[in-house]
C-alpha atoms as a PDB file:
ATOM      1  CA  UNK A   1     123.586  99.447  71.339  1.00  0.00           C
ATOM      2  CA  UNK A   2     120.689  97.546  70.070  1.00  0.00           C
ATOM      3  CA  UNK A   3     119.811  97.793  66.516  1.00  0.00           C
ATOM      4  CA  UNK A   4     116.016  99.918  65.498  1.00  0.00           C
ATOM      5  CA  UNK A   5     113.350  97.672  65.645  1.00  0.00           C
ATOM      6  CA  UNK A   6     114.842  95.401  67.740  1.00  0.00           C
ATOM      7  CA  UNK A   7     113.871  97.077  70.979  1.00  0.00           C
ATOM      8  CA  UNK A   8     111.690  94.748  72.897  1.00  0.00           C
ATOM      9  CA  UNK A   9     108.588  97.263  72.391  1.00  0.00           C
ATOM     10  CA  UNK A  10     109.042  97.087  69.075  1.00  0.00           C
ATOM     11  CA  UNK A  11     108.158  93.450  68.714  1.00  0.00           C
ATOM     12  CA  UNK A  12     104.728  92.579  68.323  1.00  0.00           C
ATOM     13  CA  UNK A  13     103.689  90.625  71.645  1.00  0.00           C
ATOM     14  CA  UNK A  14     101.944  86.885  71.103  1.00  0.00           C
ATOM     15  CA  UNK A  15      98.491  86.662  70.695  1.00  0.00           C
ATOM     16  CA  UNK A  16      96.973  86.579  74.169  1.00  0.00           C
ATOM     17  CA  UNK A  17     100.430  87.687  75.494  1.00  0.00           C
ATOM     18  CA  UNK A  18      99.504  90.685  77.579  1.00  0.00           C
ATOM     19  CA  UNK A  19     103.134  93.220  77.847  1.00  0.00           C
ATOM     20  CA  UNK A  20     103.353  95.917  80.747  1.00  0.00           C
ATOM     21  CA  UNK A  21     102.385  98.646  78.505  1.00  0.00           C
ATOM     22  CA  UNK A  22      98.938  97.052  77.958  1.00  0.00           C
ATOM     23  CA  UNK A  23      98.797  96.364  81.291  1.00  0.00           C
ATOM     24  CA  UNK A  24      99.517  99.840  82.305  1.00  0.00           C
ATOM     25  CA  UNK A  25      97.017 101.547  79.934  1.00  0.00           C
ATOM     26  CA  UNK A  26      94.175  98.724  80.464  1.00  0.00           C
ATOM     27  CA  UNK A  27      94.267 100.131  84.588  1.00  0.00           C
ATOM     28  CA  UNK A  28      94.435 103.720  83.372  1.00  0.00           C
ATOM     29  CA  UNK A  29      90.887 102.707  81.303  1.00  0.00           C
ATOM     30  CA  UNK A  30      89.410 101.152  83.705  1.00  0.00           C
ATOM     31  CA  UNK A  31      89.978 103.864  86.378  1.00  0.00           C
ATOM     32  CA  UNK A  32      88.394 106.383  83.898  1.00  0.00           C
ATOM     33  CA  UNK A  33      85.361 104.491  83.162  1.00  0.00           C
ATOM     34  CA  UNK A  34      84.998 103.810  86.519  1.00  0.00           C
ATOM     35  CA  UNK A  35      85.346 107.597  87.297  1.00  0.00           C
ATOM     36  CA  UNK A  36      82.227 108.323  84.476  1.00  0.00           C
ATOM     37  CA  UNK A  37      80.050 105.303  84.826  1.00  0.00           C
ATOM     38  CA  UNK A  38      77.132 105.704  86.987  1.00  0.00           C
ATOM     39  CA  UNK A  39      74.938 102.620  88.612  1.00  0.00           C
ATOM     40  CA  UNK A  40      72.031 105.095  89.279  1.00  0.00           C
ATOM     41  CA  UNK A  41      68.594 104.733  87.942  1.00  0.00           C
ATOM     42  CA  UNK A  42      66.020 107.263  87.699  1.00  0.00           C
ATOM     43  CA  UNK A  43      64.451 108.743  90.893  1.00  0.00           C
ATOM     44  CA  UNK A  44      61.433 111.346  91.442  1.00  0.00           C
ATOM     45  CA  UNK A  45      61.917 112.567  94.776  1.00  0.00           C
ATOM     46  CA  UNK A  46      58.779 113.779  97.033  1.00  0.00           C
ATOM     47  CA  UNK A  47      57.369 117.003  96.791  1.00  0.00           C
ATOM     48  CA  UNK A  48      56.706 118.848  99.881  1.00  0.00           C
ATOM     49  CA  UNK A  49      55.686 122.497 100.614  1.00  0.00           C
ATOM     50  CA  UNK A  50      55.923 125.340  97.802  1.00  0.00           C
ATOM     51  CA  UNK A  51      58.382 126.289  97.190  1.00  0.00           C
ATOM     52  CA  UNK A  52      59.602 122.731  97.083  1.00  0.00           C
ATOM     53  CA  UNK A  53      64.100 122.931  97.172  1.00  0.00           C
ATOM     54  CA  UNK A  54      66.462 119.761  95.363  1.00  0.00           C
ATOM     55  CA  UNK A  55      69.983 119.526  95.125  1.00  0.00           C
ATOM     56  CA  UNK A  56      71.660 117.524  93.370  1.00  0.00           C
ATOM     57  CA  UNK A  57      74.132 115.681  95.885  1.00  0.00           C
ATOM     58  CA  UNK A  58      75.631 113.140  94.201  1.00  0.00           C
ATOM     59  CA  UNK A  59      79.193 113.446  92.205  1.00  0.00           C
ATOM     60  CA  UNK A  60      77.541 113.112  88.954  1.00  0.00           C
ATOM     61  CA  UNK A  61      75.109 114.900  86.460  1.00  0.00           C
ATOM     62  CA  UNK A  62      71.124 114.624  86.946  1.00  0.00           C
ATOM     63  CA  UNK A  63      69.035 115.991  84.101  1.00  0.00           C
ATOM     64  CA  UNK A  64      65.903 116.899  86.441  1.00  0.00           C
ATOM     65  CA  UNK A  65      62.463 116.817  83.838  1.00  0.00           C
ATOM     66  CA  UNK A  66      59.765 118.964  85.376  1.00  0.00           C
ATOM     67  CA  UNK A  67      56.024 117.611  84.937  1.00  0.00           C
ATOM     68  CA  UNK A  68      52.678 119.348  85.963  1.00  0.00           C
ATOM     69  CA  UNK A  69      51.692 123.046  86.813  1.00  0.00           C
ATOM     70  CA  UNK A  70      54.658 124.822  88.230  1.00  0.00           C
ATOM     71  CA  UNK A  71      54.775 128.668  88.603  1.00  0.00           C
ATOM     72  CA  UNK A  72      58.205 129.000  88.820  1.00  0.00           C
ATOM     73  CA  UNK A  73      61.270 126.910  88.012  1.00  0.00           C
ATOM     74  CA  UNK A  74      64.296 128.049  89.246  1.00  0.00           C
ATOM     75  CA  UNK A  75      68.118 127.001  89.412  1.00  0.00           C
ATOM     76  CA  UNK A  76      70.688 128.046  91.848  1.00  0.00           C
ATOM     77  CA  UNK A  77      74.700 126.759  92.339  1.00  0.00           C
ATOM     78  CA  UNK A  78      75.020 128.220  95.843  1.00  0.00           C
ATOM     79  CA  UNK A  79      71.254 128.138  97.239  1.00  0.00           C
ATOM     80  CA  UNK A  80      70.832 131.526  98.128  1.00  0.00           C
ATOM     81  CA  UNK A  81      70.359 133.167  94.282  1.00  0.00           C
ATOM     82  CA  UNK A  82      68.189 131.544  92.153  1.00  0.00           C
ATOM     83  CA  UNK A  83      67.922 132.282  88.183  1.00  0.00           C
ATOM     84  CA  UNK A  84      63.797 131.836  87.020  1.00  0.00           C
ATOM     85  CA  UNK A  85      64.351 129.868  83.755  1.00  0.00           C
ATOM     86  CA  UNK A  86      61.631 128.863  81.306  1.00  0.00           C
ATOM     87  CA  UNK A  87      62.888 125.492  80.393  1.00  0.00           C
ATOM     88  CA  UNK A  88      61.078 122.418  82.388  1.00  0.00           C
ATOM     89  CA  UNK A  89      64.684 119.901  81.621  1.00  0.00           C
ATOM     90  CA  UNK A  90      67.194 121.438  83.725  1.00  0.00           C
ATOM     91  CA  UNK A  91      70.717 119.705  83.697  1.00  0.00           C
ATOM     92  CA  UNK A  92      72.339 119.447  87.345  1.00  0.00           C
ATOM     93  CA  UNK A  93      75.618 119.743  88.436  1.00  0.00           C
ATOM     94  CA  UNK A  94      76.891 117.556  91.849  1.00  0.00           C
ATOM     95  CA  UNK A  95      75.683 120.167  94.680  1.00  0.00           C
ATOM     96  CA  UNK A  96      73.464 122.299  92.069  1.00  0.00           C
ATOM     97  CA  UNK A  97      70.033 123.211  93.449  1.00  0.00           C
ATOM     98  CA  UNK A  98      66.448 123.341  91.596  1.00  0.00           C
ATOM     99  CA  UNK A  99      63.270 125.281  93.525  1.00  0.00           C
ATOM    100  CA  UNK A 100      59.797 124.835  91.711  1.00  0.00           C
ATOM    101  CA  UNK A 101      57.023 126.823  92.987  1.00  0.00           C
ATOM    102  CA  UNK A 102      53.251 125.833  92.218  1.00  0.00           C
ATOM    103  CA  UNK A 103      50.312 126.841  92.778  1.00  0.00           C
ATOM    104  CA  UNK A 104      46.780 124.521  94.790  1.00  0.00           C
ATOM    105  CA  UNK A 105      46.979 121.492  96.159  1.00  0.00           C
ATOM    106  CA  UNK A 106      48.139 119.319  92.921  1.00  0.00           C
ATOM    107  CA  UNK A 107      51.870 119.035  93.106  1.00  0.00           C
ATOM    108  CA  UNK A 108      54.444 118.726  90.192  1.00  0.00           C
ATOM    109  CA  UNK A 109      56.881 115.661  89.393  1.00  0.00           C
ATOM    110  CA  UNK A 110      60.520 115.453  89.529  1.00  0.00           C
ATOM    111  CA  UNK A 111      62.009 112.934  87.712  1.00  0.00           C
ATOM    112  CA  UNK A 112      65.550 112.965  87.281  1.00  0.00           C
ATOM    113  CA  UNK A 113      67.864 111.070  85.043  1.00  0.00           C
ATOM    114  CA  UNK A 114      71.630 110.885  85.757  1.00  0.00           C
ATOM    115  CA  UNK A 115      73.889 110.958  82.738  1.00  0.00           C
END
Protein backbone atom coordinates (compact mmCIF):
# COMPACT_ATOMS: atom_id res chain seq x y z
CA UNK A 1 0.00 0.00 0.00
CA UNK A 2 1.58 3.19 -0.98
CA UNK A 3 2.33 5.68 1.61
CA UNK A 4 -0.08 9.44 1.57
CA UNK A 5 1.41 11.75 -0.59
CA UNK A 6 3.13 9.47 -2.50
CA UNK A 7 0.33 8.71 -4.91
CA UNK A 8 1.42 9.73 -8.33
CA UNK A 9 -1.37 12.63 -8.33
CA UNK A 10 -0.04 13.85 -5.50
CA UNK A 11 3.26 14.88 -6.99
CA UNK A 12 3.50 18.08 -8.53
CA UNK A 13 4.01 17.41 -12.43
CA UNK A 14 7.29 19.28 -14.19
CA UNK A 15 6.93 22.50 -15.47
CA UNK A 16 5.57 22.14 -18.99
CA UNK A 17 4.82 18.45 -18.12
CA UNK A 18 1.18 18.18 -19.07
CA UNK A 19 -0.51 14.83 -16.71
CA UNK A 20 -3.90 13.17 -17.94
CA UNK A 21 -5.89 15.05 -15.50
CA UNK A 22 -4.94 18.36 -17.20
CA UNK A 23 -5.41 16.87 -20.23
CA UNK A 24 -8.81 15.68 -19.40
CA UNK A 25 -10.12 18.98 -17.93
CA UNK A 26 -8.26 21.26 -20.70
CA UNK A 27 -10.88 19.14 -23.47
CA UNK A 28 -13.77 19.51 -21.03
CA UNK A 29 -12.88 23.64 -21.31
CA UNK A 30 -12.52 23.80 -24.51
CA UNK A 31 -15.78 21.94 -25.39
CA UNK A 32 -17.63 24.48 -23.12
CA UNK A 33 -16.25 27.53 -24.59
CA UNK A 34 -16.79 26.22 -27.73
CA UNK A 35 -20.47 25.46 -26.76
CA UNK A 36 -20.86 29.54 -25.58
CA UNK A 37 -18.62 31.34 -27.98
CA UNK A 38 -20.29 32.83 -30.87
CA UNK A 39 -18.41 34.02 -34.34
CA UNK A 40 -21.50 36.18 -35.22
CA UNK A 41 -21.43 39.84 -35.79
CA UNK A 42 -24.21 42.15 -35.77
CA UNK A 43 -26.94 41.94 -38.49
CA UNK A 44 -30.13 44.25 -39.28
CA UNK A 45 -32.24 42.18 -41.30
CA UNK A 46 -34.73 43.80 -44.06
CA UNK A 47 -37.92 45.08 -43.25
CA UNK A 48 -40.76 44.11 -45.35
CA UNK A 49 -44.58 44.57 -45.00
CA UNK A 50 -46.24 45.67 -41.53
CA UNK A 51 -46.42 43.80 -39.58
CA UNK A 52 -42.85 42.86 -40.31
CA UNK A 53 -42.15 38.89 -38.32
CA UNK A 54 -38.16 37.77 -37.02
CA UNK A 55 -37.15 34.82 -35.35
CA UNK A 56 -34.39 34.25 -33.95
CA UNK A 57 -33.00 30.91 -35.60
CA UNK A 58 -29.80 30.47 -34.54
CA UNK A 59 -28.71 28.32 -31.23
CA UNK A 60 -27.69 31.36 -29.45
CA UNK A 61 -29.02 34.66 -27.82
CA UNK A 62 -29.73 37.91 -30.09
CA UNK A 63 -30.50 41.08 -28.18
CA UNK A 64 -32.73 42.66 -31.12
CA UNK A 65 -32.51 46.94 -30.56
CA UNK A 66 -35.54 48.50 -32.18
CA UNK A 67 -34.91 52.01 -34.00
CA UNK A 68 -37.52 54.39 -35.65
CA UNK A 69 -41.42 54.76 -35.36
CA UNK A 70 -42.92 51.45 -34.52
CA UNK A 71 -46.57 51.08 -33.30
CA UNK A 72 -46.25 47.97 -31.83
CA UNK A 73 -43.43 45.73 -30.62
CA UNK A 74 -44.27 42.47 -29.85
CA UNK A 75 -42.58 39.07 -28.69
CA UNK A 76 -43.81 35.62 -29.13
CA UNK A 77 -41.97 31.90 -28.24
CA UNK A 78 -44.39 29.89 -30.39
CA UNK A 79 -45.53 32.50 -33.22
CA UNK A 80 -49.04 32.36 -32.83
CA UNK A 81 -49.40 34.61 -29.29
CA UNK A 82 -47.65 37.58 -29.15
CA UNK A 83 -47.10 39.73 -25.76
CA UNK A 84 -47.15 43.90 -26.81
CA UNK A 85 -44.16 45.05 -24.67
CA UNK A 86 -42.99 48.64 -24.27
CA UNK A 87 -39.32 48.06 -24.27
CA UNK A 88 -37.50 48.73 -27.86
CA UNK A 89 -34.19 46.01 -26.60
CA UNK A 90 -35.78 42.76 -26.61
CA UNK A 91 -33.46 39.73 -25.69
CA UNK A 92 -34.07 36.55 -28.03
CA UNK A 93 -34.03 33.15 -27.35
CA UNK A 94 -32.86 30.42 -30.39
CA UNK A 95 -36.44 30.04 -32.22
CA UNK A 96 -38.01 33.21 -30.27
CA UNK A 97 -40.00 35.51 -32.56
CA UNK A 98 -40.25 39.54 -32.60
CA UNK A 99 -43.31 41.34 -34.83
CA UNK A 100 -43.01 45.26 -35.07
CA UNK A 101 -45.83 47.02 -36.57
CA UNK A 102 -45.43 50.71 -37.99
CA UNK A 103 -47.14 52.99 -39.36
CA UNK A 104 -46.36 55.14 -43.45
CA UNK A 105 -43.97 54.36 -45.63
CA UNK A 106 -40.68 54.97 -43.32
CA UNK A 107 -39.72 51.63 -41.92
CA UNK A 108 -37.96 50.81 -38.54
CA UNK A 109 -34.38 49.13 -37.98
CA UNK A 110 -33.49 45.89 -36.56
CA UNK A 111 -30.27 45.53 -35.39
CA UNK A 112 -29.44 42.65 -33.46
CA UNK A 113 -26.50 41.75 -31.34
CA UNK A 114 -25.79 38.12 -30.33
CA UNK A 115 -24.42 37.61 -26.85
Amino acid sequence: MPRPGSAPIDSPPLIGDVTRFQHVWEGWFRLIAALFSNTSSVSTPTITASPFTYQNNTTFLQQAIVTGAVTTVAFSRDGTIYLNINGLVVILSAGDFIRLTYPGPAKPVLTLVPL
